[in-house]
N, C-alpha and C. Protein backbone atom coordinates (compact mmCIF):
# COMPACT_ATOMS: atom_id res chain seq x y z
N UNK A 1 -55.41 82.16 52.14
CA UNK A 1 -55.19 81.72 50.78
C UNK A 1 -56.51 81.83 50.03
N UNK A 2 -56.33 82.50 48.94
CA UNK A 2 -57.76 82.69 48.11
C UNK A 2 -57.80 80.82 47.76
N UNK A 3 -59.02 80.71 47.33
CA UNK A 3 -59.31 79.20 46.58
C UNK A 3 -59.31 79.60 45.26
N UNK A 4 -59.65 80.77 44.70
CA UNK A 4 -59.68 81.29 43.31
C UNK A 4 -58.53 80.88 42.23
N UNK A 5 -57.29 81.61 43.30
CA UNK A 5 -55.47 81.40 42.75
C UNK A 5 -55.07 80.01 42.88
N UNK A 6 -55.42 79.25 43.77
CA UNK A 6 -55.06 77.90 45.15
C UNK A 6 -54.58 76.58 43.01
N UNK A 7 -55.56 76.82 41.90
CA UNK A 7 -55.96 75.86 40.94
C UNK A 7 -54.28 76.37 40.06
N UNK A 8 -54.15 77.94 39.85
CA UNK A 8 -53.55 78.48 39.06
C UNK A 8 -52.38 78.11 39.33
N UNK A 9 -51.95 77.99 40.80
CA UNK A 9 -50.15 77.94 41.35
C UNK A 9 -50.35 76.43 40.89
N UNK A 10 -50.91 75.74 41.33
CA UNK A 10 -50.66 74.24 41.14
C UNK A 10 -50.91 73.84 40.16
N UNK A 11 -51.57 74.38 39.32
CA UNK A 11 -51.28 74.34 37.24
C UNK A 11 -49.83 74.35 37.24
N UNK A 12 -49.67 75.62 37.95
CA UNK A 12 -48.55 76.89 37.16
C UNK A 12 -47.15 75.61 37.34
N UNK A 13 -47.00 75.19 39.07
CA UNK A 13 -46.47 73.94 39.57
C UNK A 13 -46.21 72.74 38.59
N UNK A 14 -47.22 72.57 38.44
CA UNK A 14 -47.33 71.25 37.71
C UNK A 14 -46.55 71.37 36.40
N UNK A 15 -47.17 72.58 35.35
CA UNK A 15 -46.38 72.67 34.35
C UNK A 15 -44.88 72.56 34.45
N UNK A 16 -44.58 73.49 35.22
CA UNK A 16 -43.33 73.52 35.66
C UNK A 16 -42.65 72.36 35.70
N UNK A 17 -42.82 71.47 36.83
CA UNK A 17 -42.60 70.67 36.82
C UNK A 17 -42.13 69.24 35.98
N UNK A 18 -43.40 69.14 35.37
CA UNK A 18 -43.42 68.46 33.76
C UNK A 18 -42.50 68.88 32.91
N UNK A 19 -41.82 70.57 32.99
CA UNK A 19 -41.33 70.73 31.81
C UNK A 19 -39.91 70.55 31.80
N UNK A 20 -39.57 70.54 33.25
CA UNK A 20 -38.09 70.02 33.84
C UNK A 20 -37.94 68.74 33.55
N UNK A 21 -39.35 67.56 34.40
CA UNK A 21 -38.67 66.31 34.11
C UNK A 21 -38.84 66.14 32.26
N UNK A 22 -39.56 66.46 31.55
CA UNK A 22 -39.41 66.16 30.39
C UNK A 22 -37.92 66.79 29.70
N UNK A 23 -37.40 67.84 30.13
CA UNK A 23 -35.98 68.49 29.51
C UNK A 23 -35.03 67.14 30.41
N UNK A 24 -35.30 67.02 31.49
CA UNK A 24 -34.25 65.99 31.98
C UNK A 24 -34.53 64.78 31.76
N UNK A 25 -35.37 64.19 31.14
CA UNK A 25 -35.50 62.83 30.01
C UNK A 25 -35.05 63.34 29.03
N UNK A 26 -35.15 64.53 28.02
CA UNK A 26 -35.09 64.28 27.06
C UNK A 26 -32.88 64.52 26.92
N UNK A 27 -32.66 65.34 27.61
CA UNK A 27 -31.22 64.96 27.91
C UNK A 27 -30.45 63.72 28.38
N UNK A 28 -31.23 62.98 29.29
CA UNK A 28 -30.40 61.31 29.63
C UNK A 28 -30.74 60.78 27.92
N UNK A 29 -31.77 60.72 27.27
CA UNK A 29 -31.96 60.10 26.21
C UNK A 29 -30.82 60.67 25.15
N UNK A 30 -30.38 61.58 25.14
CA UNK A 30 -29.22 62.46 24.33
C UNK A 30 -28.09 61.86 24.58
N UNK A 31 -28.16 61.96 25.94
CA UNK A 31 -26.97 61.30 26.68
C UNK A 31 -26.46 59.85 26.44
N UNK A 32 -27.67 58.80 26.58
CA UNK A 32 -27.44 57.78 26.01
C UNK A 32 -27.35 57.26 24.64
N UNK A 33 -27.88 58.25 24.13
CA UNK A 33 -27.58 57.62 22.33
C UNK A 33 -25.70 58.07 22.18
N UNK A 34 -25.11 59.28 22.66
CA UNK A 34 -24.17 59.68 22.43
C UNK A 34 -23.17 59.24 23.05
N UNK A 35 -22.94 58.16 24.14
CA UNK A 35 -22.45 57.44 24.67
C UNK A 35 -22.90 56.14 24.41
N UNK A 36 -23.46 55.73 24.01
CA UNK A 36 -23.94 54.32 22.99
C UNK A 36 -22.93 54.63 21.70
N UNK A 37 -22.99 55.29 20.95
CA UNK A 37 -21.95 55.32 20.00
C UNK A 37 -20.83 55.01 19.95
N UNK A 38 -20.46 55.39 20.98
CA UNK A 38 -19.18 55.55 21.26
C UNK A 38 -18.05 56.87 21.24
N UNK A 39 -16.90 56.38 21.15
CA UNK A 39 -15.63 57.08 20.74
C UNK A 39 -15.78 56.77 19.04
N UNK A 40 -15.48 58.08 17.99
CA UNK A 40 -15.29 57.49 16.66
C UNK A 40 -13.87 58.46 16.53
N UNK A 41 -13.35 58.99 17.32
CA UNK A 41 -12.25 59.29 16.89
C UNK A 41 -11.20 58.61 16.91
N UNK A 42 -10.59 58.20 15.67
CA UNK A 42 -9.43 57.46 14.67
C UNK A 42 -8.54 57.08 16.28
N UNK A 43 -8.23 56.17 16.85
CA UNK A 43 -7.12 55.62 17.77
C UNK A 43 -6.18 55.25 17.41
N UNK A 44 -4.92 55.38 17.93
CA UNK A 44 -3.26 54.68 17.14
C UNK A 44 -3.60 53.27 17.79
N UNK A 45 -3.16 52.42 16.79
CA UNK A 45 -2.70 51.05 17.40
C UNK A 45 -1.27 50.98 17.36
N UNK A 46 -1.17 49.81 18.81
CA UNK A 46 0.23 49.68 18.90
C UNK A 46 0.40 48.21 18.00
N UNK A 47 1.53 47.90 17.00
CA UNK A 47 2.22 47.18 16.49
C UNK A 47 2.96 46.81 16.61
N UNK A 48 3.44 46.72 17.80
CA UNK A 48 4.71 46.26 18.31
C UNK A 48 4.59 44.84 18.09
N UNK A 49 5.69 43.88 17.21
CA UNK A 49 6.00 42.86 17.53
C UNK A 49 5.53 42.20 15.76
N UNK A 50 4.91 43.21 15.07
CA UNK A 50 4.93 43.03 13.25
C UNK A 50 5.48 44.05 12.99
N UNK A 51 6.13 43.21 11.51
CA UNK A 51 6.89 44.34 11.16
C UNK A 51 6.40 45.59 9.94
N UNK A 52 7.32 46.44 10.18
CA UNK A 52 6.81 47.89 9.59
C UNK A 52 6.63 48.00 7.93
N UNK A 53 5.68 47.78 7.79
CA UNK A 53 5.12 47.46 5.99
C UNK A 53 5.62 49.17 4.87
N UNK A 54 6.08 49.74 5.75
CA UNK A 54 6.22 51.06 4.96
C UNK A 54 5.36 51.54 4.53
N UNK A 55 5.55 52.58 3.98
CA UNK A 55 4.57 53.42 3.27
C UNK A 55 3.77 52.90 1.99
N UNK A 56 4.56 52.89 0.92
CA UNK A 56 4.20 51.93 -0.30
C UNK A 56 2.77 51.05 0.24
N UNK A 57 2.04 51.62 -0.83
CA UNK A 57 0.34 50.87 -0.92
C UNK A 57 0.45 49.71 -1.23
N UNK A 58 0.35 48.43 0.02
CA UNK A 58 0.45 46.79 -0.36
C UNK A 58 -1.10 46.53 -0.64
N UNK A 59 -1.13 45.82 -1.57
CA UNK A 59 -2.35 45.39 -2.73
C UNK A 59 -2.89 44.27 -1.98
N UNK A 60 -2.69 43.51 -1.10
CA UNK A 60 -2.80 42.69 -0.40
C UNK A 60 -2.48 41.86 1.11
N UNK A 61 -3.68 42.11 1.36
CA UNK A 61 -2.74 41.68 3.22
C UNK A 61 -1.39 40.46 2.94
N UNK A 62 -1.03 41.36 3.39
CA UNK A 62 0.91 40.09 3.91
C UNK A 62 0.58 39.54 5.27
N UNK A 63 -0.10 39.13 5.58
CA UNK A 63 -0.30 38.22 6.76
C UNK A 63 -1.34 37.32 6.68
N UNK A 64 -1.88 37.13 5.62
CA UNK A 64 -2.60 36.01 5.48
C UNK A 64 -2.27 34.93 5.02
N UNK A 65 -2.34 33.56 5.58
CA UNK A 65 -1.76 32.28 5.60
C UNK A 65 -1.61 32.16 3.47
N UNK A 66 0.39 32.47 3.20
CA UNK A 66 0.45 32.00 2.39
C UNK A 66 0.78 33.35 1.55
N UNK A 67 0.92 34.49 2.42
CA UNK A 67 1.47 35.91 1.69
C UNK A 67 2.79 36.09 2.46
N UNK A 68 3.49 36.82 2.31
CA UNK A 68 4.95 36.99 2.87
C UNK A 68 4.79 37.61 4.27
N UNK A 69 4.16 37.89 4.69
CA UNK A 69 4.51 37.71 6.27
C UNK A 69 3.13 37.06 7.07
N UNK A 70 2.88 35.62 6.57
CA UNK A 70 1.94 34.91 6.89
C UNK A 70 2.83 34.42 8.44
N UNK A 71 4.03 34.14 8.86
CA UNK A 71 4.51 33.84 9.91
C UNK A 71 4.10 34.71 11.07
N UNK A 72 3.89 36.03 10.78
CA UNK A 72 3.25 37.18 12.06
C UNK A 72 1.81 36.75 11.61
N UNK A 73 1.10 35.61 11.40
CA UNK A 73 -0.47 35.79 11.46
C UNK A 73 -0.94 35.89 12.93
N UNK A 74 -0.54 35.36 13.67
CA UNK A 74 -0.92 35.34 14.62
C UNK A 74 -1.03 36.38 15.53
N UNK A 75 -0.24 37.19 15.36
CA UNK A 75 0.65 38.21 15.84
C UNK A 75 -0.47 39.38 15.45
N UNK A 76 -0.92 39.58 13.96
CA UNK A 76 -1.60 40.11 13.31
C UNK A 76 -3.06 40.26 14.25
N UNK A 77 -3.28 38.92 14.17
CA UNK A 77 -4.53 38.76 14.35
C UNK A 77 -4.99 39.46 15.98
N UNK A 78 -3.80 39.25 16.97
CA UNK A 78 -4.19 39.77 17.96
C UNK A 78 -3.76 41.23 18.13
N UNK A 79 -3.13 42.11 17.24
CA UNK A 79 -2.69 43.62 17.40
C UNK A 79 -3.80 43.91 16.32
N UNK A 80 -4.50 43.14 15.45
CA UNK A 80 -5.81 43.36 14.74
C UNK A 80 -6.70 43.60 16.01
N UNK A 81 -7.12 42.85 16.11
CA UNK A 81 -8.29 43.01 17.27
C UNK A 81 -8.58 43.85 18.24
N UNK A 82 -7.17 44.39 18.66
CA UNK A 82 -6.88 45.49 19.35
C UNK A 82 -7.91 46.90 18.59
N UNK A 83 -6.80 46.89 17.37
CA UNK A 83 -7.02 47.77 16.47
C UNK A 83 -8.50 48.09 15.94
N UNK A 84 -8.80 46.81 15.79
CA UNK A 84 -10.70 46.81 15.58
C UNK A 84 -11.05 47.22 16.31
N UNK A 85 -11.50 46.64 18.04
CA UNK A 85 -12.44 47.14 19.05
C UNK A 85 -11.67 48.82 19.17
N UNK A 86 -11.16 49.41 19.07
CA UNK A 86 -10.76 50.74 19.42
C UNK A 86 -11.28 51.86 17.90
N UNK A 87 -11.06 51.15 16.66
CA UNK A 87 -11.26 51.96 15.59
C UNK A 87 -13.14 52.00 15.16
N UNK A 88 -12.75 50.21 14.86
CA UNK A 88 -13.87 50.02 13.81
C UNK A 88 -15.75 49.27 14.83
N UNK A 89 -15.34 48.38 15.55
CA UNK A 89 -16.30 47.76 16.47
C UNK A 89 -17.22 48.76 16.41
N UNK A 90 -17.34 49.93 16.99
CA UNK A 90 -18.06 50.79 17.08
C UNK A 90 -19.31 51.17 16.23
N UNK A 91 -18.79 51.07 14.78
CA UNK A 91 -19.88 50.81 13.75
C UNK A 91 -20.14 49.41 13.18
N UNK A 92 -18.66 48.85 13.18
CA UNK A 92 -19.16 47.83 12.58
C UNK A 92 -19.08 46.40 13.10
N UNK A 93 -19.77 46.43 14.37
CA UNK A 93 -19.84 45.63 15.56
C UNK A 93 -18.66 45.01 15.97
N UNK A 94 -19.08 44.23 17.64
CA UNK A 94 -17.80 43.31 18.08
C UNK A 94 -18.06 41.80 16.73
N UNK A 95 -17.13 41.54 16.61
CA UNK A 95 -16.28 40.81 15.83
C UNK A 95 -16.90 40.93 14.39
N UNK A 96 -16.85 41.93 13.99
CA UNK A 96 -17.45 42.38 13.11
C UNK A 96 -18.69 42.17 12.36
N UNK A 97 -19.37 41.46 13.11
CA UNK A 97 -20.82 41.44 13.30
C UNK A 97 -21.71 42.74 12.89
N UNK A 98 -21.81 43.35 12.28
CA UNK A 98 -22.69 44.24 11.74
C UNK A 98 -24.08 44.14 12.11
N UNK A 99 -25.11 45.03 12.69
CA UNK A 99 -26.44 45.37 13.26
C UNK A 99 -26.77 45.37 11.73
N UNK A 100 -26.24 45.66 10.73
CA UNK A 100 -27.16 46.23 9.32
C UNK A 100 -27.07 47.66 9.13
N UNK A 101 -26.87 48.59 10.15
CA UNK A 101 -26.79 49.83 9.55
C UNK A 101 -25.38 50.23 8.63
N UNK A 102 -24.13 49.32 8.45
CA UNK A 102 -23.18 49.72 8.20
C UNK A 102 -22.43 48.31 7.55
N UNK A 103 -22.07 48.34 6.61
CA UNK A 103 -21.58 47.30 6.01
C UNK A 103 -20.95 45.93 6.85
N UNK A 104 -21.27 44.12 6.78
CA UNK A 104 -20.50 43.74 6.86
C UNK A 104 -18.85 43.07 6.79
N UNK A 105 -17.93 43.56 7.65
CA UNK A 105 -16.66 43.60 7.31
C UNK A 105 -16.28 41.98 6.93
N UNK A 106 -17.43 41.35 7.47
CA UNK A 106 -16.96 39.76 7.64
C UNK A 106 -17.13 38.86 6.03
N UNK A 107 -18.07 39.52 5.04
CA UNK A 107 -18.43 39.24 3.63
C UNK A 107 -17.37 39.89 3.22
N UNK A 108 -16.27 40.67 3.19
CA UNK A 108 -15.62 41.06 2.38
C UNK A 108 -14.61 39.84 2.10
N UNK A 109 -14.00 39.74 0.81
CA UNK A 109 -13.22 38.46 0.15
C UNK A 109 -11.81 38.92 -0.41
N UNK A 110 -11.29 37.76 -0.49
CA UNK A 110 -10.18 38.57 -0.28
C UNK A 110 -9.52 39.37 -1.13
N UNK A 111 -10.25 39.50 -2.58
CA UNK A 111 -10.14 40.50 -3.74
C UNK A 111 -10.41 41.83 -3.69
N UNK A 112 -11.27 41.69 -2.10
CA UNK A 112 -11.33 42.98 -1.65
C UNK A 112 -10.27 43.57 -1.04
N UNK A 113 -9.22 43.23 -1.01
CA UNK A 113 -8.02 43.79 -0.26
C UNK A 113 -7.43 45.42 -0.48
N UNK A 114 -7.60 45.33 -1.82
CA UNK A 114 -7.13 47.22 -1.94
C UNK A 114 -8.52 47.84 -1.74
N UNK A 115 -9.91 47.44 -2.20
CA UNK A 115 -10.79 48.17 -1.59
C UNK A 115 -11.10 48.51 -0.06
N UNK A 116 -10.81 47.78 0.59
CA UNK A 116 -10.62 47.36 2.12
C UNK A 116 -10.00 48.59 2.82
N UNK A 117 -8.55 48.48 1.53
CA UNK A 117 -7.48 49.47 2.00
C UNK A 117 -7.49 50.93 1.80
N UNK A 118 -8.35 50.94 0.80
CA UNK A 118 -8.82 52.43 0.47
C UNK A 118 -9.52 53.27 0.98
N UNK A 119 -10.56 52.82 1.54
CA UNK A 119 -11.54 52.78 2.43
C UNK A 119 -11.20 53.30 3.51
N UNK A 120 -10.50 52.39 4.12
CA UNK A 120 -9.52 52.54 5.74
C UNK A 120 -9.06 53.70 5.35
N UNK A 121 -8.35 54.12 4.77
CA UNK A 121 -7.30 55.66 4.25
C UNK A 121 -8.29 56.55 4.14
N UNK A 122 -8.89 57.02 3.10
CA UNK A 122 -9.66 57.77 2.66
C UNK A 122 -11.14 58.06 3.13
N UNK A 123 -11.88 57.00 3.89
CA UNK A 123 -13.21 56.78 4.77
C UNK A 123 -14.19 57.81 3.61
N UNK A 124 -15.50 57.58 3.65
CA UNK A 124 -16.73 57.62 2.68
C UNK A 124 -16.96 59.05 2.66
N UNK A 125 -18.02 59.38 2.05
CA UNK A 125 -18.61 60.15 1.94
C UNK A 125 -20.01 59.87 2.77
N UNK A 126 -20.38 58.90 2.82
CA UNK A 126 -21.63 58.48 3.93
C UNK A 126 -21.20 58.05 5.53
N UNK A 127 -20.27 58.88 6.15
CA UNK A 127 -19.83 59.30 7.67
C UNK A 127 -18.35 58.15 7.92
N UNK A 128 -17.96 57.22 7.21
CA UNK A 128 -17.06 56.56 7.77
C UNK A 128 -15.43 57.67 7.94
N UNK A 129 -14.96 58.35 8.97
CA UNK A 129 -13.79 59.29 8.62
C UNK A 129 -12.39 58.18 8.35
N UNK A 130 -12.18 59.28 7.69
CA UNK A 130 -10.50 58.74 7.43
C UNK A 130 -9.44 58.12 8.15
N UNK A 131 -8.67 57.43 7.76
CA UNK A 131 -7.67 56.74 9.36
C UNK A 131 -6.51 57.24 8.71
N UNK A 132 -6.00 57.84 7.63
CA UNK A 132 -4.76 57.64 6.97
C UNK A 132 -3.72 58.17 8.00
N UNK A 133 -4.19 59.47 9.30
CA UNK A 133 -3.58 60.23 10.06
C UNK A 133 -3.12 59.19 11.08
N UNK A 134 -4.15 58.33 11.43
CA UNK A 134 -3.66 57.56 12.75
C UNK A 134 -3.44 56.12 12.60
N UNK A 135 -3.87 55.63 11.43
CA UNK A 135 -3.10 54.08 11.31
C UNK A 135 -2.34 54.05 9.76
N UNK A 136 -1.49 53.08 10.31
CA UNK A 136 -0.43 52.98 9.51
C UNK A 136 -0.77 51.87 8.68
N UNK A 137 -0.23 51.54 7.42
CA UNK A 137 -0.57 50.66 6.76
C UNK A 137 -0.46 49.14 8.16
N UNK A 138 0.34 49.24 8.73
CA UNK A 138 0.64 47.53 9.55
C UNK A 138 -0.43 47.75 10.53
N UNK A 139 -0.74 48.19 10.84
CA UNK A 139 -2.49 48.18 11.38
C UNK A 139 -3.31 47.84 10.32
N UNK A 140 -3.65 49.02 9.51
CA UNK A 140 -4.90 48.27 8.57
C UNK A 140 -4.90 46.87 8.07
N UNK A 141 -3.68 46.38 7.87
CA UNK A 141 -3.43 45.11 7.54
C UNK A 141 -3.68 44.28 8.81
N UNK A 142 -3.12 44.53 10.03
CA UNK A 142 -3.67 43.47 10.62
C UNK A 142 -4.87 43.47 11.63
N UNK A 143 -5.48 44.76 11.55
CA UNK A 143 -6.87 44.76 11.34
C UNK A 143 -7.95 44.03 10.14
N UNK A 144 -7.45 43.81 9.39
CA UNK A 144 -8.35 43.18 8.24
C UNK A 144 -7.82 42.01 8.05
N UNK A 145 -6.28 41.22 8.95
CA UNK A 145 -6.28 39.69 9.34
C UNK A 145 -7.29 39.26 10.74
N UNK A 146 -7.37 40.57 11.51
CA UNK A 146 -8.43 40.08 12.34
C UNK A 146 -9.91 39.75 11.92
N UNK A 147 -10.38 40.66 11.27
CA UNK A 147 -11.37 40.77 10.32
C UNK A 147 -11.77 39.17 9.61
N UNK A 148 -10.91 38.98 8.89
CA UNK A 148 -10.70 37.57 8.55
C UNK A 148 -10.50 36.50 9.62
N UNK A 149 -9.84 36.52 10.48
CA UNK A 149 -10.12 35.42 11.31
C UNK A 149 -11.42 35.38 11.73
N UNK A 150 -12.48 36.19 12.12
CA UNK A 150 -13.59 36.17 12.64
C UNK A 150 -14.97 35.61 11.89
N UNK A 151 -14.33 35.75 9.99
CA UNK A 151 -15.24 35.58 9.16
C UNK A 151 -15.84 33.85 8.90
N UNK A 152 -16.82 34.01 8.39
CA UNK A 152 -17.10 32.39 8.63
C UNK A 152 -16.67 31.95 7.37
C-alpha cells in the first residue's frame, strides 16, 4: 500500500460516507415532517343515527341546544368528533386547539355559522381544500356542534 494514496481513499471514504448519512437524515427529516402532518385528504363521515339535512344551505347549525334538531345534540356532538379528528384536527388541532398557525375553530360564535359553512364547502385560497365532495351538509353541522362543545 503506497502511504501517498493510504490519506486520499480515506478522504475519498469519509466523504462518501458523510454524504449518505447526511442524504439519509435529510430524508427521515422529510419523512417526519410529512407524516407529522398527516392525512389532509377530505374523509366521509359516517352519520348514521342524525338526520339527513338535505342539500339546501342551512344558515345555522340545527343541533345546537334550542335549533330544530337540538334533540340529536348529542348524537351530533359525537359523529362531530369523529368527523373533526379525521377532517379538520390535523390543522386545526385535537379539540380544536389551534398551535397558531391556522385559525382557532373554538373563537368562532355562533353568527359565524354560514361563514363556518362556507368555508367547509369551498376551503381558502391560503391551503385549507374543499370538503363539498366528501361531507355532506349533516357532517359539517355536526362537526361544528362538536366544535362548540369543546369551546370555552
Amino acid at each position: 500500500m503506497n502511504p501517498t494514496t493510504t490519506p486520499a481513499v480515506s478522504l475519498t471514504a469519509f466523504v462518501r460516507r458523510t454524504a449518505v448519512a447526511s442524504l439519509l437524515g435529510l430524508s427521515l427529516g422529510a419523512a417526519s415532517v410529512a407524516l407529522g402532518h398527516g392525512d389532509v385528504t377530505p374523509q366521509e363521515v359516517d352519520t348514521q343515527g342524525l338526520p339527513d339535512l338535505g342539500e339546501a344551505p342551512l344558515m345555522e347549525n340545527p343541533f345546537r341546544p334550542g335549533n330544530q334538531h337540538a334533540e340529536e345534540h348529542d348524537t351530533a356532538v359525537a359523529v362531530g368528533e369523529r368527523g373533526y379528528a379525521g377532517n379538520c384536527a390535523v390543522c386545526h388541532g385535537i379539540q380544536a386547539k389551534s398551535g397558531g398557525l391556522t385559525p382557532d375553530l373554538r373563537e368562532l360564535e355562533e353568527w359565524d355559522d354560514e361563514y363556518f359553512l362556507q368555508r367547509v364547502l369551498n376551503g381558502t385560497e391560503r391551503g385549507m381544500p374543499s370538503f363539498k365532495a366528501n361531507l355532506d351538509q349533516t357532517a359539517i353541522w355536526a362537526i361544528k356542534t362538536y366544535i362548540e362543545s369543546v369551546s370555552p
